[in-house]
N, C-alpha and C. Protein backbone atom coordinates (compact mmCIF):
# COMPACT_ATOMS: atom_id res chain seq x y z
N UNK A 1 -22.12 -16.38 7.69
CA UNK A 1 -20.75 -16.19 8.15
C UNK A 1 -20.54 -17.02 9.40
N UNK A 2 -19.33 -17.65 9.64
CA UNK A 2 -19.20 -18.65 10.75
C UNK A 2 -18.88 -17.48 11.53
N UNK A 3 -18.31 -16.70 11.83
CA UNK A 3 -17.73 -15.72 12.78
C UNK A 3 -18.83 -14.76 12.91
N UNK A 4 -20.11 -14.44 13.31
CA UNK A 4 -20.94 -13.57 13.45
C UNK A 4 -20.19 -11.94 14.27
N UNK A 5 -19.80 -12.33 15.07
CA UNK A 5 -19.05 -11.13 16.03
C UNK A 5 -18.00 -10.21 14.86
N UNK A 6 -17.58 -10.93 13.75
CA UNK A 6 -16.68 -10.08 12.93
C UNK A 6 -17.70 -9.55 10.93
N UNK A 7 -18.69 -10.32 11.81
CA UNK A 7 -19.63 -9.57 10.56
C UNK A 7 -19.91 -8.48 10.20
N UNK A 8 -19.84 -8.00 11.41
CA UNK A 8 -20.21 -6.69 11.37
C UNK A 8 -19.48 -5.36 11.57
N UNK A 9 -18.14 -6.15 10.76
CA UNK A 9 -16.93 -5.00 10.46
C UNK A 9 -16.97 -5.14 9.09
N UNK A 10 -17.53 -6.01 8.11
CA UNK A 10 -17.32 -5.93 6.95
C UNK A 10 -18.16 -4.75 5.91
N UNK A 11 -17.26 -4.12 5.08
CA UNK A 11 -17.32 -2.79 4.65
C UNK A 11 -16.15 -2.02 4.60
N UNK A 12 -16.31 -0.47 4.06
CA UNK A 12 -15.37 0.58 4.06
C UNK A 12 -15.93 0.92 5.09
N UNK A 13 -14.59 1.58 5.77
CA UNK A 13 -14.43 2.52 7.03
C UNK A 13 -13.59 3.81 6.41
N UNK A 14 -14.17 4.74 6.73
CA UNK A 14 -13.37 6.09 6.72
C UNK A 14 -13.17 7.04 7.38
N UNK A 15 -11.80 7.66 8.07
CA UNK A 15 -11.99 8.62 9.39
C UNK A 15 -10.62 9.04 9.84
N UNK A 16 -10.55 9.77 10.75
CA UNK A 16 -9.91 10.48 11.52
C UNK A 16 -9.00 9.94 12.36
N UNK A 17 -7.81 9.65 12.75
CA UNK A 17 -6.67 9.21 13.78
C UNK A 17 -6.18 10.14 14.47
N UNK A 18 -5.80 10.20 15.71
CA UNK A 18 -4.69 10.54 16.59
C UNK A 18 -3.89 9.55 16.94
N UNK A 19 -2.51 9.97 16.42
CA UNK A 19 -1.30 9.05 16.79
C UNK A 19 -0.70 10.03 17.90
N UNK A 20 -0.68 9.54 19.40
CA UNK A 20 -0.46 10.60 20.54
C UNK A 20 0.96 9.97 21.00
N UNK A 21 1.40 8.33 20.37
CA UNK A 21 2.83 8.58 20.97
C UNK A 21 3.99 8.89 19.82
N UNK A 22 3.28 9.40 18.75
CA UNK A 22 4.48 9.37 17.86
C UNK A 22 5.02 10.97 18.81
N UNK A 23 6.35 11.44 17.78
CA UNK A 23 6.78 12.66 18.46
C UNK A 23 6.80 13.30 17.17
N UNK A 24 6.45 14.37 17.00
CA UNK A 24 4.98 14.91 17.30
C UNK A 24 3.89 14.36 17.04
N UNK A 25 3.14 14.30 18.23
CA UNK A 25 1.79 13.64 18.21
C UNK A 25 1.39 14.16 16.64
N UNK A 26 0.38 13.17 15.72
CA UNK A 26 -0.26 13.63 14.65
C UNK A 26 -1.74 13.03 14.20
N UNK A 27 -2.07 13.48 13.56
CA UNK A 27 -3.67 13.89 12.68
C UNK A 27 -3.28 13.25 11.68
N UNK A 28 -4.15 12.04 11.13
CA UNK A 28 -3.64 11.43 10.25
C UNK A 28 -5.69 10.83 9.47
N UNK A 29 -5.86 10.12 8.57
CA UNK A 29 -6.54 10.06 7.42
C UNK A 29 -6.65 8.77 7.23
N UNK A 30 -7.34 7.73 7.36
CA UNK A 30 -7.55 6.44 7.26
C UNK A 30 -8.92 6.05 6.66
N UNK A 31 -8.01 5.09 6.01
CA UNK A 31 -9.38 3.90 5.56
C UNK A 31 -9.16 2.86 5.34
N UNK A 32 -10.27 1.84 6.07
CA UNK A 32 -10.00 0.05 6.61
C UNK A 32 -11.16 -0.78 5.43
N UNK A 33 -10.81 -1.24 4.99
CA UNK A 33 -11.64 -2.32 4.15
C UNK A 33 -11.61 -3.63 5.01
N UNK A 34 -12.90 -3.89 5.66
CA UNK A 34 -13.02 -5.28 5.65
C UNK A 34 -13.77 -6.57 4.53
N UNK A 35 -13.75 -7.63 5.22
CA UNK A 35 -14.10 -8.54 4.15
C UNK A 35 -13.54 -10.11 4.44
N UNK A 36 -14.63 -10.79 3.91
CA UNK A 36 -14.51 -12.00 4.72
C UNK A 36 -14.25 -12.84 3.85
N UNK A 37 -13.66 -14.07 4.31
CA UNK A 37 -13.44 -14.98 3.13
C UNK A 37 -13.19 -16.75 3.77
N UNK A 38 -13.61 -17.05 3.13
CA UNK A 38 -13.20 -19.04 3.13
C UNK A 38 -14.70 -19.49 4.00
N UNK A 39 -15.77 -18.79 3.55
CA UNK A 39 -17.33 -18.95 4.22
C UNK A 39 -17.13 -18.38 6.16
N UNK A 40 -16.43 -16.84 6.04
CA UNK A 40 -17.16 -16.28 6.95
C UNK A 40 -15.46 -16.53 8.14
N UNK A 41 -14.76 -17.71 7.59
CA UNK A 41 -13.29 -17.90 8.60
C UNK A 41 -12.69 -17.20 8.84
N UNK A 42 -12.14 -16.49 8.04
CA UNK A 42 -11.22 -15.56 8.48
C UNK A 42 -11.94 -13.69 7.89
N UNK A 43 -11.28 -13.01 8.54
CA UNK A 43 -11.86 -11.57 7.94
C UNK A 43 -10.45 -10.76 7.61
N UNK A 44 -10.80 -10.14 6.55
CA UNK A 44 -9.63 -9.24 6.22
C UNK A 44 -9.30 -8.08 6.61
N UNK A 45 -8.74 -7.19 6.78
CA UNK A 45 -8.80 -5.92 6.33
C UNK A 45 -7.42 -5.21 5.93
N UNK A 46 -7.93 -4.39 5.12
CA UNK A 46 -6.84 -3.75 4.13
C UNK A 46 -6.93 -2.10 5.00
N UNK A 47 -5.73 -2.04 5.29
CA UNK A 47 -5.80 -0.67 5.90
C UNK A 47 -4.80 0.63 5.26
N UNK A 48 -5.35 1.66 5.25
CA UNK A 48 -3.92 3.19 4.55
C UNK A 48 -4.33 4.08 5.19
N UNK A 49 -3.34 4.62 6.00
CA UNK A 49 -3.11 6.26 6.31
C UNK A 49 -2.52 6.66 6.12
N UNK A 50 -2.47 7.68 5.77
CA UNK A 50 -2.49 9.06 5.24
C UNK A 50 -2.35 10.41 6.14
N UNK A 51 -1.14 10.90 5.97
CA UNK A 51 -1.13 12.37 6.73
C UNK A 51 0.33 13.05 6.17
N UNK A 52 -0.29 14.86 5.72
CA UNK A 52 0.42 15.40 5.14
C UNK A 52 2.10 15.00 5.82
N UNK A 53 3.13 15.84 5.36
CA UNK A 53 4.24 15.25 5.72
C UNK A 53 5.26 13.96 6.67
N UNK A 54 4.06 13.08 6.24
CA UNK A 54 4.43 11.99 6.52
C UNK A 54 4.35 10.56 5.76
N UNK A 55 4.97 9.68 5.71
CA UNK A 55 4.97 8.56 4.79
C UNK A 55 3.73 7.53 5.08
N UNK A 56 2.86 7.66 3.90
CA UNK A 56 2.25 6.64 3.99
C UNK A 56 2.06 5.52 4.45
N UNK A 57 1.31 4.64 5.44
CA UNK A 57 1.35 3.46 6.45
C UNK A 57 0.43 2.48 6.10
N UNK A 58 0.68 1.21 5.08
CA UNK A 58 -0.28 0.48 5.25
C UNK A 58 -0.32 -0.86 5.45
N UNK A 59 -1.57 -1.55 6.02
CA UNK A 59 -1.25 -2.51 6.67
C UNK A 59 -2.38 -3.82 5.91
N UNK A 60 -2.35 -4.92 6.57
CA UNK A 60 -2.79 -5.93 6.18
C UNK A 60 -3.88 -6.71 7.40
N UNK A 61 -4.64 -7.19 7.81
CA UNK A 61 -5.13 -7.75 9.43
C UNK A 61 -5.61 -8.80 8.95
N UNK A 62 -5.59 -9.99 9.50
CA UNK A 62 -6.22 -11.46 9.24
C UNK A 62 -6.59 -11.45 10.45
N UNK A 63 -8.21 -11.54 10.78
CA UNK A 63 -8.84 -11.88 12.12
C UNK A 63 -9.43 -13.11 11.92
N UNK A 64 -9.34 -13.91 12.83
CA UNK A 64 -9.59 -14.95 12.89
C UNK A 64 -10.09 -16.03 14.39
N UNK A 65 -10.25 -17.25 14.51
CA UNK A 65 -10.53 -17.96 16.06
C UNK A 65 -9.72 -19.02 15.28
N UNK A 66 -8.50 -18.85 16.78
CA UNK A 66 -7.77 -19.71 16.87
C UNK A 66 -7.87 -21.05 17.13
N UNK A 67 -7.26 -21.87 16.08
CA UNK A 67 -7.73 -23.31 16.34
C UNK A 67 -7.20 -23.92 18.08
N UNK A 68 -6.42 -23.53 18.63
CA UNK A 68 -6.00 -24.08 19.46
C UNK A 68 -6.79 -23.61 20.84
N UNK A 69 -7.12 -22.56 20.77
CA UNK A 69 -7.71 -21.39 21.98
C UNK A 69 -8.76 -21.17 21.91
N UNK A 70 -9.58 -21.06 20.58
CA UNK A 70 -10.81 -21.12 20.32
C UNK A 70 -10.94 -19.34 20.74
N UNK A 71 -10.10 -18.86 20.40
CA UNK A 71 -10.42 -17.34 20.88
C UNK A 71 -10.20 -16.38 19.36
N UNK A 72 -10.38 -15.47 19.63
CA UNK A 72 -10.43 -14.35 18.14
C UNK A 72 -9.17 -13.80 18.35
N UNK A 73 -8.25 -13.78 16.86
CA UNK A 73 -7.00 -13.34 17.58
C UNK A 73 -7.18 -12.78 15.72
N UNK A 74 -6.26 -12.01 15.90
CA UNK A 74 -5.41 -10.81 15.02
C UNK A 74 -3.94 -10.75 14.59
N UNK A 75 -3.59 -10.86 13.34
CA UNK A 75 -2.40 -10.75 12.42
C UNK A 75 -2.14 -9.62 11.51
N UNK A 76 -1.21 -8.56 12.37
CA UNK A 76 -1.33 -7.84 11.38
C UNK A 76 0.45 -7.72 10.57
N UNK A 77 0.36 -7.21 9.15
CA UNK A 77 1.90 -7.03 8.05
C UNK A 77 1.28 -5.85 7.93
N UNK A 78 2.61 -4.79 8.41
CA UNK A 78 2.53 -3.45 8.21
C UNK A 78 4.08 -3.06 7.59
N UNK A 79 3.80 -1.80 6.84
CA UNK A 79 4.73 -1.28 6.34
C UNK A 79 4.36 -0.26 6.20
N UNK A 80 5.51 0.95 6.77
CA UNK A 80 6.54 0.49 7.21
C UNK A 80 6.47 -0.26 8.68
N UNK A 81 6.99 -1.07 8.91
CA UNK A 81 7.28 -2.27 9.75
C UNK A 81 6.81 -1.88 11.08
N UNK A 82 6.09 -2.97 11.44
CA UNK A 82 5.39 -2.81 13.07
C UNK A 82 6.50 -2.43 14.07
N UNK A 83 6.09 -1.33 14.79
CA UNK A 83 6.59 -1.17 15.92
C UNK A 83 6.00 -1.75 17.26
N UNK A 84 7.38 -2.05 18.33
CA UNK A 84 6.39 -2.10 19.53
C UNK A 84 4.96 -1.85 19.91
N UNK A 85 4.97 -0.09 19.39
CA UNK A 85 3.41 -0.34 19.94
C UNK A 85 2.15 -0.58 18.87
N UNK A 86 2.63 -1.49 17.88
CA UNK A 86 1.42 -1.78 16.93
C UNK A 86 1.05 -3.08 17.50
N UNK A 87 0.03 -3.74 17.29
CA UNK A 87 -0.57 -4.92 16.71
C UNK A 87 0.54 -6.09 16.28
N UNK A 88 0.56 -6.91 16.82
CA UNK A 88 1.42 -8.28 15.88
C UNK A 88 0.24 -9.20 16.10
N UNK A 89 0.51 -10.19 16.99
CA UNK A 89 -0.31 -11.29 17.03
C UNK A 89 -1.05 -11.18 18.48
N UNK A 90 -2.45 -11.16 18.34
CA UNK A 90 -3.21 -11.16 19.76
C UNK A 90 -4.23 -11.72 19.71
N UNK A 91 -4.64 -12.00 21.32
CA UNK A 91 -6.04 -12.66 21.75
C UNK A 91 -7.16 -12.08 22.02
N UNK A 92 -8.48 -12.37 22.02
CA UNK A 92 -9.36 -11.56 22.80
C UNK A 92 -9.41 -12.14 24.32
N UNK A 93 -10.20 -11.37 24.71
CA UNK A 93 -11.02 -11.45 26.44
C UNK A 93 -11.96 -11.74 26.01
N UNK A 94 -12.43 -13.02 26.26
CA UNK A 94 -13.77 -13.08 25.98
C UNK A 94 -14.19 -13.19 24.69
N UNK A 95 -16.13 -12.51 24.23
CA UNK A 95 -16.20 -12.19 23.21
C UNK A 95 -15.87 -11.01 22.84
N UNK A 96 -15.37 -9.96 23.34
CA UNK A 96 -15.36 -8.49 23.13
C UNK A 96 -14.12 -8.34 21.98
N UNK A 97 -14.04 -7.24 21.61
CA UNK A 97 -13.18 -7.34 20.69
C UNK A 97 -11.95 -6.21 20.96
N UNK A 98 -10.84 -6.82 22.12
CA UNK A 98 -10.49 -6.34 22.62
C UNK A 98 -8.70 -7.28 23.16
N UNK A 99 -8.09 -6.78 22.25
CA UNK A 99 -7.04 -7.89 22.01
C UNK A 99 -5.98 -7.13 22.67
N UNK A 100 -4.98 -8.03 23.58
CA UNK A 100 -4.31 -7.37 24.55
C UNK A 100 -2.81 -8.50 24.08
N UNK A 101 -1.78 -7.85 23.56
CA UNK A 101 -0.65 -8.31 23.70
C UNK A 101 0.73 -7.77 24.31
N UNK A 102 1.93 -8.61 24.37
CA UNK A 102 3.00 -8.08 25.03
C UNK A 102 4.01 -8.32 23.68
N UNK A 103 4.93 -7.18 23.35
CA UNK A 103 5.99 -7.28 22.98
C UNK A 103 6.87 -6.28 23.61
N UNK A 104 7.97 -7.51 23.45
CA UNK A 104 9.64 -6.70 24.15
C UNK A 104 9.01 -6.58 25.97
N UNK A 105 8.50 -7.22 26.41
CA UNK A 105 8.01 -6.71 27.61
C UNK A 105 6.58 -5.54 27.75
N UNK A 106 6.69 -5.14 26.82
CA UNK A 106 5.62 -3.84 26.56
C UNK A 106 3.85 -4.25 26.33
N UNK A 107 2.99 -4.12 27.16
CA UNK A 107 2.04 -4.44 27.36
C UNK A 107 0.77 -3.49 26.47
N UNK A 108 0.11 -4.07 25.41
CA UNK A 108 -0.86 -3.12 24.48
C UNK A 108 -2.22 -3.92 25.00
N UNK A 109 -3.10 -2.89 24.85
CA UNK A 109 -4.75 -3.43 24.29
C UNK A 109 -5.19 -2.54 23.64
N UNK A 110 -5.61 -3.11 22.31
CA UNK A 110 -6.42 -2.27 21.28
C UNK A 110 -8.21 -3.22 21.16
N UNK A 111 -8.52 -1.70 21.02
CA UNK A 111 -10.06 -2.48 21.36
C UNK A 111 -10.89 -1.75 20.38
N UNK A 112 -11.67 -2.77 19.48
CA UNK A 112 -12.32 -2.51 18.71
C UNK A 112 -13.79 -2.06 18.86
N UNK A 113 -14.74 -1.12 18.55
CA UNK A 113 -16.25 -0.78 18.55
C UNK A 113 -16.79 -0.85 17.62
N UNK A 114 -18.23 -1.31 17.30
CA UNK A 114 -19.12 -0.41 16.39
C UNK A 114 -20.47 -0.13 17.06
N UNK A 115 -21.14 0.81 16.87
CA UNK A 115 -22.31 1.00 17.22
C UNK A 115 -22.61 2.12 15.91
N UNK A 116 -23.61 1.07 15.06
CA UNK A 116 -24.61 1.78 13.87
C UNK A 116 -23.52 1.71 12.93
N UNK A 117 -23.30 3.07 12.04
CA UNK A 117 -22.37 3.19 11.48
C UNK A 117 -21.12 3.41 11.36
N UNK A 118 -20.66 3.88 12.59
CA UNK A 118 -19.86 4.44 13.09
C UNK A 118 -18.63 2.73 14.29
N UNK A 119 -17.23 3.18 13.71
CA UNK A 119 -16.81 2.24 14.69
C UNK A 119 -15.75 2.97 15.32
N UNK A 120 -15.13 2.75 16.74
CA UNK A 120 -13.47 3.80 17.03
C UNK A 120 -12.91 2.43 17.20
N UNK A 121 -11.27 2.82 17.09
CA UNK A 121 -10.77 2.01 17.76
C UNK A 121 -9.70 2.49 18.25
N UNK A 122 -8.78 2.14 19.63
CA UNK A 122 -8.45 2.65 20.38
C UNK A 122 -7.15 1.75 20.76
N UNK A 123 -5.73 1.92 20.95
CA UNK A 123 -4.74 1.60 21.58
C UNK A 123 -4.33 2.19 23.00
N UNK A 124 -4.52 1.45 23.46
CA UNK A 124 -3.57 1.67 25.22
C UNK A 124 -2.44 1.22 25.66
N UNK A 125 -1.25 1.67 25.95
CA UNK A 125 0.25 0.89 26.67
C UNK A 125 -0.08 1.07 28.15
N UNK A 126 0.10 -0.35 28.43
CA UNK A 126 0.49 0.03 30.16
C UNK A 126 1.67 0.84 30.19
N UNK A 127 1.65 1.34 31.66
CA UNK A 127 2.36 1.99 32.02
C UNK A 127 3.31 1.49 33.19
N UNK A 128 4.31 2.17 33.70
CA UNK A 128 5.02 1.37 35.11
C UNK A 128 4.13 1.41 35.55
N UNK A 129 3.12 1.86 36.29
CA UNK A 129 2.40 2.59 37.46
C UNK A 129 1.40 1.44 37.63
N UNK A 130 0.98 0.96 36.04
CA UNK A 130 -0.08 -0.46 35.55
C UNK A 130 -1.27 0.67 35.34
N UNK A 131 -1.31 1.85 35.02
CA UNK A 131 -2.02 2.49 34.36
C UNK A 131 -2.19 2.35 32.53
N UNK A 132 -3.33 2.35 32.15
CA UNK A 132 -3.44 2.36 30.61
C UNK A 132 -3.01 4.13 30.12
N UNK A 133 -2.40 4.08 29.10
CA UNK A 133 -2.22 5.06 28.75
C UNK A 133 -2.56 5.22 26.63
N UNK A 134 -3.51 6.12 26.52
CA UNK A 134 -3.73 5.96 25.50
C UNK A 134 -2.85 6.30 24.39
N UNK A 135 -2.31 5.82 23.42
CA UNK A 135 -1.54 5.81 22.36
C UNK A 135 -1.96 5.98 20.80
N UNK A 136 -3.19 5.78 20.63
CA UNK A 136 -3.46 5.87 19.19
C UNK A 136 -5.46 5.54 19.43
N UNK A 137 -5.90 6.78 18.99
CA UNK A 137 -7.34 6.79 18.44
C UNK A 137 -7.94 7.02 17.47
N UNK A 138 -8.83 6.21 17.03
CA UNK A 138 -9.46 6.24 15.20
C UNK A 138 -10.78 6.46 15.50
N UNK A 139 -11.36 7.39 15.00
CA UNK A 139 -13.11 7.75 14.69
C UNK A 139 -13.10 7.27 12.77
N UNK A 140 -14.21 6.26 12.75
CA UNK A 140 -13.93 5.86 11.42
C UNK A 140 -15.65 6.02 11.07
N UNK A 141 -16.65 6.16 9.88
CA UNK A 141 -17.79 6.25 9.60
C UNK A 141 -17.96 4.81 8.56
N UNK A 142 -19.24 4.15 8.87
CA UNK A 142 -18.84 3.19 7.12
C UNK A 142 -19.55 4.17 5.95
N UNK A 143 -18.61 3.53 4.73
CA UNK A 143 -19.26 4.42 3.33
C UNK A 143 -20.44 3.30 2.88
């Protein structure tokens, strides 16, 4: 794989969400398929959650290193349709996998983990104050 750093998301993920800025915060049911393609260039993932009285959410992610920046950046098509505080188009810091964008003025970092089997991943909005404030957490296991 040319991208070693995104190798090691490829697989099923299955697990647990807190969505803490919807209103009412909710408990929701996910699972991320990754998967790589064009010898290791780009990585996929196919994402669906799931939570009782609520409409199904699923999304699409093309991770990739940008030809221009040479950095790892993220594309995600969601439906129903990205909000402010999702994911559109972002960069990393570094090598970490930890992509920080602005829309409408509104400042996100979602930051990706794995350690063993197990990966979280985690959304933060700044705040006025320039405090992070957490917005959305995933405990996911691989199958």
């Amino acid at each position: 794989m040319e991208h070693a750093e995104l190798q090691r998301f490829e697989g099923v993920w299955v697990g647990t969400e807190l969505v803490s800025e919807a209103d009412p915060p909710y408990q929701a049911s996910a699972r991320l398929v990754f998967q790589s393609v064009f010898d290791g260039r780009f990585l996929l993932c196919d994402y669906v959650q799931t939570s009782p009285d609520r409409r199904t959410s699923v999304g699409h992610g093309v991770f990739r290193r940008d030809d221009r920046t040479n950095a790892l950046a993220v594309t995600w098509f969601r439906s129903p349709a990205a909000s402010p505080s999702q994911q559109a188009d972002a960069s990393t810091e570094g090598d970490n996998l930890v992509f920080i964008e602005t829309i409408a003025g509104r400042m996100t970092r979602t930051s990706y983990s794995i350690a063993l089997d197990r990966m979280s991943v985690r959304t933060d909005c700044m705040g006025s104050g320039g405090e992070w404030t957490p917005i959305f957490e995933g405990s996911y296991r691989r199958r």
